[in-house]
Protein backbone atom coordinates (compact mmCIF):
# COMPACT_ATOMS: atom_id res chain seq x y z
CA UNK A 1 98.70 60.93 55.62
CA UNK A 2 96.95 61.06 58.55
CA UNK A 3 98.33 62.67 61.96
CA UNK A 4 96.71 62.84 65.07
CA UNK A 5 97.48 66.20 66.99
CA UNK A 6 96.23 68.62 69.95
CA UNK A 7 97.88 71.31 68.61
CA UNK A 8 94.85 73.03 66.51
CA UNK A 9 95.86 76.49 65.27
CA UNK A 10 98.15 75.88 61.88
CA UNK A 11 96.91 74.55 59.08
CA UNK A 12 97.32 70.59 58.27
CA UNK A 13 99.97 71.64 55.55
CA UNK A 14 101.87 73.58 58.31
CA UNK A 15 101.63 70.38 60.66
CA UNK A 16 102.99 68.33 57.95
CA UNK A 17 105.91 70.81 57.32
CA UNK A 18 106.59 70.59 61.27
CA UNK A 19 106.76 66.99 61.16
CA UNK A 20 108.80 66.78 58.07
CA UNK A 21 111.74 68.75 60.13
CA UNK A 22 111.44 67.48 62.99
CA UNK A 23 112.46 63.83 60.79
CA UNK A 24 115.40 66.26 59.94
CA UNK A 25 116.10 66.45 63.42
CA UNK A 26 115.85 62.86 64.24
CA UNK A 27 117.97 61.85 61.19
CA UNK A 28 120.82 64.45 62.31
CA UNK A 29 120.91 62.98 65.63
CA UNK A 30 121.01 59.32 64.34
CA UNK A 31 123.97 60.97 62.06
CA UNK A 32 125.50 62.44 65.22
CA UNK A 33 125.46 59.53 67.67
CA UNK A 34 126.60 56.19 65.20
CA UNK A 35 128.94 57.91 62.38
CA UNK A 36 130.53 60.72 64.86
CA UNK A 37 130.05 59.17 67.81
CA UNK A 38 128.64 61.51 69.91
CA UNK A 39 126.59 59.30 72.49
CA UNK A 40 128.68 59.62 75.11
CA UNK A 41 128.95 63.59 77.26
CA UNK A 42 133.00 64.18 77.92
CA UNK A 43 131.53 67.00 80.25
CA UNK A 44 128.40 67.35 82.31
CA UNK A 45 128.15 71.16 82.18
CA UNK A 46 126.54 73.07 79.71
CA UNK A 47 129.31 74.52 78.55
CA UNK A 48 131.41 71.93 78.15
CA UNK A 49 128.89 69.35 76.15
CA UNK A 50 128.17 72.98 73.72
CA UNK A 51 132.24 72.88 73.08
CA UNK A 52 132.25 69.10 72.33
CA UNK A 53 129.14 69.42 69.71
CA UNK A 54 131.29 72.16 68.31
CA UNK A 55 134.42 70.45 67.53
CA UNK A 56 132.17 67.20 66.61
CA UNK A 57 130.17 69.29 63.90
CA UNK A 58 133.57 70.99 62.65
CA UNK A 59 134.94 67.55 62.33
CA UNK A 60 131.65 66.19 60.28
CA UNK A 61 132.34 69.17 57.69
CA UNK A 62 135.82 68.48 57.36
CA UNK A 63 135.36 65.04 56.64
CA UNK A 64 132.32 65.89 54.36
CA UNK A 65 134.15 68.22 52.53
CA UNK A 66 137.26 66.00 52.71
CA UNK A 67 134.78 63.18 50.80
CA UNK A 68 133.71 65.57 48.39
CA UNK A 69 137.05 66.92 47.05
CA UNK A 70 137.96 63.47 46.71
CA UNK A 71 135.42 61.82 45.42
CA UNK A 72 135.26 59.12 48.27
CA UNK A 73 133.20 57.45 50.33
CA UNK A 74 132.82 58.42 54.25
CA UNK A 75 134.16 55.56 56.29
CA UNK A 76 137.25 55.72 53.34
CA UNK A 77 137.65 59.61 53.95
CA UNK A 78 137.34 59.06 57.80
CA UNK A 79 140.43 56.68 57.73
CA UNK A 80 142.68 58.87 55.31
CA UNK A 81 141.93 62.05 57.03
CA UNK A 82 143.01 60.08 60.32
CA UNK A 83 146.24 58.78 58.47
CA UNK A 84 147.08 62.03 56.93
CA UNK A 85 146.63 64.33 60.21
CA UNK A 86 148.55 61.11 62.15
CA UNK A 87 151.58 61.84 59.57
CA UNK A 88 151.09 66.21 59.24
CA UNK A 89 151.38 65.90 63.52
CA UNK A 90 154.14 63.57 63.66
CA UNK A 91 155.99 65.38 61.22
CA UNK A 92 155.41 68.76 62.93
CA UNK A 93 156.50 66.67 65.76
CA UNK A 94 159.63 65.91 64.34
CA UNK A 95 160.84 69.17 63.07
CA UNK A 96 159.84 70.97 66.53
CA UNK A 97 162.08 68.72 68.27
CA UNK A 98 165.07 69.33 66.05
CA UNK A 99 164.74 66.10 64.70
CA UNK A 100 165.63 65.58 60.26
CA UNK A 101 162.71 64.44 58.35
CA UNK A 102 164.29 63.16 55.69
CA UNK A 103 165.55 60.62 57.97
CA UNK A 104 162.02 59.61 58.15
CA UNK A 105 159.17 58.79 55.68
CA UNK A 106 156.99 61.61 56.55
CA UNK A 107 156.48 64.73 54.39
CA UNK A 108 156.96 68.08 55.23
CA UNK A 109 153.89 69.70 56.21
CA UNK A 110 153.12 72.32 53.71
């Protein structure tokens, strides 16, 4: 491998180790902007773009973990999460507004 650098004092092994994560870095991003999304700032303060990486990198470990436990794929555990959260906040809906679930075809959240 051969690297061209200005930045002298660490060994070539430590270079290599420095580029290695920084194609970590590149990968997460990649990761971050097509599969969540995240190319676009909701907010222009710092603050507010810290709060939306937050929730985004919550949401990536649900879903991961969501994947995992079922033994799915990403896109596949993207959608059901969607459709189960869709029917756990319409049925909280419902009972929270007095209305009778089983008049409905939504479970009771548990």
């Amino acid at each position: 491998m051969l690297l061209i650098t200005n930045f002298l004092e660490p060994t070539a092994q430590t270079i290599a180790r420095i580029y290695g994560r920084r194609w970590d870095i590149e990968v997460f991003f990649r990761f971050i902007k097509q599969e969540l999304n995240f190319s676009h700032f909701l907010s222009m303060n710092e603050n507010g773009i810290q709060i939306v990486m937050y929730m985004t990198l919550i949401t990536a470990m649900l879903v991961m973990i969501y994947k995992r436990e079922n033994n799915i794929g990403y896109t596949t555990a993207v959608r059901r999460m969607g459709i189960e959260l869709e029917n756990l906040i319409m049925a909280i809906i419902v009972i929270e507004s007095g209305g009778d679930l089983n008049k409905t075809q939504l479970r009771p959240p548990v």
